[in-house]
C-alpha atoms as a PDB file:
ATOM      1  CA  UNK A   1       6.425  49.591 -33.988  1.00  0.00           C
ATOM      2  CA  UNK A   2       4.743  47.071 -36.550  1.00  0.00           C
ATOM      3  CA  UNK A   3       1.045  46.871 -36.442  1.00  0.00           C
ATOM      4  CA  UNK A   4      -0.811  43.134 -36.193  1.00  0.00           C
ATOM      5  CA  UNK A   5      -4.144  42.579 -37.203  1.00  0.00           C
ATOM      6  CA  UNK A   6      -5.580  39.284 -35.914  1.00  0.00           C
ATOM      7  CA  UNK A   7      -7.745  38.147 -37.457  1.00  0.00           C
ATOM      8  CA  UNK A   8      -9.739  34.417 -36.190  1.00  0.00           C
ATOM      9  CA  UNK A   9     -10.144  31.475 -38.339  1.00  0.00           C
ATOM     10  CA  UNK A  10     -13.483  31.407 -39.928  1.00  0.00           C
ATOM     11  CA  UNK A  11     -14.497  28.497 -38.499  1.00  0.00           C
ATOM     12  CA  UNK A  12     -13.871  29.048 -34.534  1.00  0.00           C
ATOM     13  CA  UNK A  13     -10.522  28.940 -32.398  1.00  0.00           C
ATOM     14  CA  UNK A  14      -8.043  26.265 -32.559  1.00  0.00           C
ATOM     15  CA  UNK A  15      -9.080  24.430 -36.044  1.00  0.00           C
ATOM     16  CA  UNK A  16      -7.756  24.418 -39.503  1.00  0.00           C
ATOM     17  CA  UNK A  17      -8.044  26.461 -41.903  1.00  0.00           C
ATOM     18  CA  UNK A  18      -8.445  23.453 -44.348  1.00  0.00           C
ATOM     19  CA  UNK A  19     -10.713  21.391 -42.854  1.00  0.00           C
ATOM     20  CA  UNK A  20     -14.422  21.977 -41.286  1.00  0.00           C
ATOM     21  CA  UNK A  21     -14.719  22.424 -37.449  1.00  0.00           C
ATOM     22  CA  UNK A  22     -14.949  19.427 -35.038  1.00  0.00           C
ATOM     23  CA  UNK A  23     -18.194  17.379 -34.889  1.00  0.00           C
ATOM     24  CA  UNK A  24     -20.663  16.054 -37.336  1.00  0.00           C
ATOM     25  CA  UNK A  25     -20.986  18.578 -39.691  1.00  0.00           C
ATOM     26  CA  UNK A  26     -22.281  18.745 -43.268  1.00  0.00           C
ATOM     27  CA  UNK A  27     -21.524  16.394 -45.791  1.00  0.00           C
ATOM     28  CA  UNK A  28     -20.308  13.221 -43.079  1.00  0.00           C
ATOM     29  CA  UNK A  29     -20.647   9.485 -43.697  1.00  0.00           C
ATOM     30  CA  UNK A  30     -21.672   9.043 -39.852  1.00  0.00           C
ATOM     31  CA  UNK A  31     -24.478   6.211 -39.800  1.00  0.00           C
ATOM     32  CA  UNK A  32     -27.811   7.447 -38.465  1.00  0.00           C
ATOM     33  CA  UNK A  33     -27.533   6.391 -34.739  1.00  0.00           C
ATOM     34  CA  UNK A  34     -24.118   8.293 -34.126  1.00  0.00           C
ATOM     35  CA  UNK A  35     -25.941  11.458 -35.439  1.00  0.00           C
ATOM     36  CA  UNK A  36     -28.703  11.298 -33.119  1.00  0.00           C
ATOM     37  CA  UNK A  37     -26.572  10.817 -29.832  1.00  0.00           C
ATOM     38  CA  UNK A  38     -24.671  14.236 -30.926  1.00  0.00           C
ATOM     39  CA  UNK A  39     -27.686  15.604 -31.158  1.00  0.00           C
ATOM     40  CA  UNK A  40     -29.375  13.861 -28.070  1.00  0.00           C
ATOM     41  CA  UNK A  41     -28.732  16.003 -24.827  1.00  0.00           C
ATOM     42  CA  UNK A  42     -25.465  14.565 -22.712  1.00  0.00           C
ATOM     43  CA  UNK A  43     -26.609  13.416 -19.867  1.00  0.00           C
ATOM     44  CA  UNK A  44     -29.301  11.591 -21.520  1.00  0.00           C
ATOM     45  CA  UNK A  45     -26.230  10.072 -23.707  1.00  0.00           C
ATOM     46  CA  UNK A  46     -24.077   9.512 -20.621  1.00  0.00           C
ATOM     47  CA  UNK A  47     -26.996   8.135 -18.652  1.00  0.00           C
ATOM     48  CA  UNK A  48     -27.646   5.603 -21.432  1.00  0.00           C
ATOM     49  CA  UNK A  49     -24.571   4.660 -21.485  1.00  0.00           C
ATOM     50  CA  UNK A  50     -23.743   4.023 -17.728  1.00  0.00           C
ATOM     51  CA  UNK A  51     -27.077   2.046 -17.719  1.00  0.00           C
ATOM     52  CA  UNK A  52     -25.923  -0.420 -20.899  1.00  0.00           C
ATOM     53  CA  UNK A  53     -22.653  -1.246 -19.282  1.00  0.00           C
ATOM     54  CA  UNK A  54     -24.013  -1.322 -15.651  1.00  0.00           C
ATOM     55  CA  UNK A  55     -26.215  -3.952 -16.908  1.00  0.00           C
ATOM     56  CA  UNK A  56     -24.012  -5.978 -18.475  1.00  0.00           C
ATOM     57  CA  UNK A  57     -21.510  -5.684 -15.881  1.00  0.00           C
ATOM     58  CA  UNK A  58     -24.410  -7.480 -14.058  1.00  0.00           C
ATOM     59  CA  UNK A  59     -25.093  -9.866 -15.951  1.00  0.00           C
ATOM     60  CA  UNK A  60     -22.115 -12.890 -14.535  1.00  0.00           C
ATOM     61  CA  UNK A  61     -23.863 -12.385 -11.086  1.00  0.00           C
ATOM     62  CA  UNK A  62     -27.225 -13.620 -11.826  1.00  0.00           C
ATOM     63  CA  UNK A  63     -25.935 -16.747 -11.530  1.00  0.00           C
ATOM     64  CA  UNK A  64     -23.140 -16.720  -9.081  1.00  0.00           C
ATOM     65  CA  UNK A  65     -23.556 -18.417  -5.288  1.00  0.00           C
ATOM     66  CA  UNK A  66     -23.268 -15.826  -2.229  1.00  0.00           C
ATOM     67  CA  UNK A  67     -19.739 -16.158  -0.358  1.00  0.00           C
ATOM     68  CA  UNK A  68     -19.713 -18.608   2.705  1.00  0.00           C
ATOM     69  CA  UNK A  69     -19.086 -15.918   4.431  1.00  0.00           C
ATOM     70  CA  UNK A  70     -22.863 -14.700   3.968  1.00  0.00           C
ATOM     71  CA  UNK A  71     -24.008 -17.999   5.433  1.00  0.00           C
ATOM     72  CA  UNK A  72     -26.578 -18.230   7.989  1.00  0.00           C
ATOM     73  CA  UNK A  73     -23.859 -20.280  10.104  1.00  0.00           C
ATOM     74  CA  UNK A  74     -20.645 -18.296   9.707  1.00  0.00           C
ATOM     75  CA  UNK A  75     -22.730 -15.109  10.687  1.00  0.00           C
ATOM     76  CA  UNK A  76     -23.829 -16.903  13.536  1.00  0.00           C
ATOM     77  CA  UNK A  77     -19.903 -17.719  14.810  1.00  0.00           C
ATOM     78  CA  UNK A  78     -19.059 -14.144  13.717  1.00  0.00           C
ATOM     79  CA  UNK A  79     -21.716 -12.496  15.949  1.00  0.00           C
ATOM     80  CA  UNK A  80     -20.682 -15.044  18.837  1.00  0.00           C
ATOM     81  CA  UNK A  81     -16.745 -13.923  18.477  1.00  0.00           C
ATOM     82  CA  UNK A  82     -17.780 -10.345  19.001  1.00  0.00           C
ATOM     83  CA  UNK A  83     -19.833 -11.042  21.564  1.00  0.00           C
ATOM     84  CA  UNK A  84     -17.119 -13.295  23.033  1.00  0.00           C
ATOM     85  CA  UNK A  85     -14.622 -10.556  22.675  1.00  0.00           C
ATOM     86  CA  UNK A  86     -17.056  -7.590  23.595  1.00  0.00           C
ATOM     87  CA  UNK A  87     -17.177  -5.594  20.171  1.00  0.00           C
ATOM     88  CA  UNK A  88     -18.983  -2.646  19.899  1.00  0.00           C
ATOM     89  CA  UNK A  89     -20.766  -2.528  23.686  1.00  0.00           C
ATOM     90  CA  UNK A  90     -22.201   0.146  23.717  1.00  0.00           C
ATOM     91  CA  UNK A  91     -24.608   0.282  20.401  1.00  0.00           C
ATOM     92  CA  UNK A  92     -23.361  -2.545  18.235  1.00  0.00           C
ATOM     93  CA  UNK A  93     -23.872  -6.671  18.591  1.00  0.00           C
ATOM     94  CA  UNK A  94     -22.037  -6.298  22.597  1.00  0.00           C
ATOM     95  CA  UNK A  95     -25.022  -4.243  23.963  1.00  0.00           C
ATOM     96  CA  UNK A  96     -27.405  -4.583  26.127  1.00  0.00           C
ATOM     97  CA  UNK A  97     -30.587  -3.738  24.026  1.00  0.00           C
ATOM     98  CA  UNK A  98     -28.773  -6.472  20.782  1.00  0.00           C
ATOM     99  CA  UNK A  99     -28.302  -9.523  23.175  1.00  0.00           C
ATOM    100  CA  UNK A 100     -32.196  -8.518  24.718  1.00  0.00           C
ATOM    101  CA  UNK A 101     -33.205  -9.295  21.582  1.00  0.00           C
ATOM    102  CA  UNK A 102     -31.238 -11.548  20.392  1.00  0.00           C
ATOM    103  CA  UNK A 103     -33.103 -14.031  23.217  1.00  0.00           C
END
């Protein structure tokens, strides 16, 4: 039986033996602001990141009109049909206590 000796690579599992380990390490051109977020905690970096593109996923909607199907009158005829067609009686727009105070 052959003896093995294992023996790990010096700098960590699964990397090369001629190149440094993953990440910013010594000696790369990274500019200043990618440095800091590897050093910054991750959910502060996630956070801040979720927050940039939430807000500009916002940002066509300032703008935009509400559907006519959020209009004063259309909500009106929808609440009539289900009161028409007795939706929902017992706690919804079909009760009792909603058309007591709807008058």
């Amino acid at each position: 039986m052959v003896k093995v000796w294992y023996e790990p690579p010096p700098y960590g599992p699964r990397t090369s033996l001629m190149r440094p380990a993953y990440g910013l390490g010594k000696g790369t051109d990274a500019p200043g602001w990618v440095k800091a977020l590897s050093r910054m905690p991750k959910w502060q970096a996630i956070g801040g990141t979720v927050t940039l593109f939430s807000m500009l996923a916002w940002l066509p909607l300032l703008n935009a009109k509400l559907p006519y199907t959020m209009s004063p009158e259309y909500l009106a005829a929808q609440r009539a049909y289900m009161r028409y067609h007795n939706m929902n009686p017992i706690y919804g727009i079909s009760s009792k206590k909603a058309r007591a105070a709807d008058h």
